[in-house]
Protein backbone atom coordinates (compact mmCIF):
# COMPACT_ATOMS: atom_id res chain seq x y z
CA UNK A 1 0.00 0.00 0.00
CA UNK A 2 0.96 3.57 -0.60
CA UNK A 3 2.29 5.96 1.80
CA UNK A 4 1.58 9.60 2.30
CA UNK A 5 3.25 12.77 3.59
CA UNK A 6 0.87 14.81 5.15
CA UNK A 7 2.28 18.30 5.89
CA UNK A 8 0.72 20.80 7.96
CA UNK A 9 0.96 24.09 7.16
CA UNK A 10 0.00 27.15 9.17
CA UNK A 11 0.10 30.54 9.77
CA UNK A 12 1.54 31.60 13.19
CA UNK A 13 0.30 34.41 13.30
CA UNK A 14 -2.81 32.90 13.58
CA UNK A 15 -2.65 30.58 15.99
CA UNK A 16 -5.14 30.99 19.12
CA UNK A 17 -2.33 32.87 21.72
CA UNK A 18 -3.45 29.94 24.50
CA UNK A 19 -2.22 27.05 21.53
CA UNK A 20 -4.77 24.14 21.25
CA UNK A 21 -7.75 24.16 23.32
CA UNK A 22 -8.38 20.89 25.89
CA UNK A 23 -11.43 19.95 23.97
CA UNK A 24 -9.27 19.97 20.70
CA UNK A 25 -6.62 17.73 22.47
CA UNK A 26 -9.08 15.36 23.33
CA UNK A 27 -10.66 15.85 19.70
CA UNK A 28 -7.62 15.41 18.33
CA UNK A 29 -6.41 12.34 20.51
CA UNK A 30 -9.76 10.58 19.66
CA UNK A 31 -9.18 10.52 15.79
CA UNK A 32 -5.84 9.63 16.32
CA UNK A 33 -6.32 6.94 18.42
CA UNK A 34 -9.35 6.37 15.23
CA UNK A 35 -6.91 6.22 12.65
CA UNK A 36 -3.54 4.12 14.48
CA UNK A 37 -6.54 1.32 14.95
CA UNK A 38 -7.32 1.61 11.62
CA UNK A 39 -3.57 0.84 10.54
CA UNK A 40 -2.98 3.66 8.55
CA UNK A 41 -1.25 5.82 10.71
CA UNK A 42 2.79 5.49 10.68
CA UNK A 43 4.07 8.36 12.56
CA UNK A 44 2.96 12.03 13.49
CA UNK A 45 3.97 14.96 15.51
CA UNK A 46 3.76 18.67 16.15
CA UNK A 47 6.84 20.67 15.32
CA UNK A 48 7.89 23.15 17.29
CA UNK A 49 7.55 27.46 16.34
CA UNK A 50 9.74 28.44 13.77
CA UNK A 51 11.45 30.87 16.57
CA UNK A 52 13.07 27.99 17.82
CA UNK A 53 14.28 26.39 14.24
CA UNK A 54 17.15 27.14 12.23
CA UNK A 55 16.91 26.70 7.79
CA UNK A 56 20.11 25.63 6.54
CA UNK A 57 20.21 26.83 2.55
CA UNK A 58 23.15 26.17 -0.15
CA UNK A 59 23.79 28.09 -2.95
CA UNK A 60 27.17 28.25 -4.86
CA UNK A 61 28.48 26.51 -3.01
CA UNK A 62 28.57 28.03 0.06
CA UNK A 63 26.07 26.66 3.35
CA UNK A 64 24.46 29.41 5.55
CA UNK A 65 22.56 29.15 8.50
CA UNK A 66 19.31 31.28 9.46
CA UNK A 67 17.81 31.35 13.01
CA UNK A 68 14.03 31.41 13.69
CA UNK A 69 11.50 33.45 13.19
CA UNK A 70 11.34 33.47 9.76
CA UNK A 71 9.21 36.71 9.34
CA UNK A 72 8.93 36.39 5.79
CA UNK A 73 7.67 33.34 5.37
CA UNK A 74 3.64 33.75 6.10
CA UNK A 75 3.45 29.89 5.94
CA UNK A 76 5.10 27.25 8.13
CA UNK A 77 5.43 23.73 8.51
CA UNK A 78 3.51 23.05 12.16
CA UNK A 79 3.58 19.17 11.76
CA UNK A 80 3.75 16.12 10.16
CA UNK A 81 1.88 12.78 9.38
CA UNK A 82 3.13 9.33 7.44
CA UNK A 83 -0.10 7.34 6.40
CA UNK A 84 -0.35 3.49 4.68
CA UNK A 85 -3.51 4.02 2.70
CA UNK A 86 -4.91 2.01 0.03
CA UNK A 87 -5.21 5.24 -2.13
CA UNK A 88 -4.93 8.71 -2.50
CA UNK A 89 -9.18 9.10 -1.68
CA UNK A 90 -8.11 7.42 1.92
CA UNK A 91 -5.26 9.93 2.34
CA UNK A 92 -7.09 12.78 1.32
CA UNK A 93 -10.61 11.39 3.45
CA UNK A 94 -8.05 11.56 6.88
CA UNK A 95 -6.64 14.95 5.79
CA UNK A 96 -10.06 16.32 5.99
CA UNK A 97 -11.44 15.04 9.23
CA UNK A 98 -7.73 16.09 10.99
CA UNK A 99 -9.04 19.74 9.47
CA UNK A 100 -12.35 19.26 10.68
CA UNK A 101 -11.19 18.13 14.28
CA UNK A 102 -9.77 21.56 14.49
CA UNK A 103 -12.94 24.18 14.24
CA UNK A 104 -13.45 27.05 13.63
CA UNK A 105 -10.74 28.80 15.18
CA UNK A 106 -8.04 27.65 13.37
CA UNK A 107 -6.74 28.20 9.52
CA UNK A 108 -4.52 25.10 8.43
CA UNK A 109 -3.28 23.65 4.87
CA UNK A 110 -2.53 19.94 4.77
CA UNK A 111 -0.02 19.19 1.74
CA UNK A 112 -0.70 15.86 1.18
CA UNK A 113 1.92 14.04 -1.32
CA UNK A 114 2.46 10.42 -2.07
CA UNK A 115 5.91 9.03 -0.76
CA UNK A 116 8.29 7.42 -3.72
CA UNK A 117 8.97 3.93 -3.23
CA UNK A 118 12.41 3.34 -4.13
């Protein structure tokens, strides 16, 4: 079976100032304890800010490092997922309930992209 990449992009600007509320934890922890019974789920996490990460970038040659925030960026990776699903449908079907679990109060983008087997 296929597996997906399941990136979760945010704006953090936007994120409530208290983070997730309880009810969303326990929300959240319900469809993921949904989806690990159901097989599909591989790994996930949250990532932490982008104030606390560092982008490495090459060009010419030459490596240079850039500490966190990254104020230009309006977008950020917040998290990850790694899915087995019979198809893309599946993949896409858990991408929008793990929107859905989040409300109202939050705007997310899930990249969802088919890992190559190699």
């Amino acid at each position: 079976m296929p597996r997906y990449l399941s990136l979760v992009r945010i704006d953090e600007s936007s994120v409530p100032a208290e983070g997730p509320s309880p009810e969303l934890m326990q929300r959240m922890g319900e469809l993921l304890e949904e989806i690990t019974k159901a097989g599909v789920m591989l790994d996930t996490a949250g990532l932490l800010p982008t104030a606390q990460g560092t982008r490495v970038h090459l060009k010419g040659g030459d490596v240079s490092f850039t500490d966190g925030p990254f104020t230009e960026t309006k977008e950020v990776v917040g998290g990850y997922a790694i899915m087995q699903c019979k198809d893309k449908a599946e993949a896409l079907e858990w991408a929008k309930r793990f929107l859905k679990v989040h409300g109202d109060d939050w705007t997310l983008t899930l990249e969802v992209r088919e890992i190559e087997e190699g």
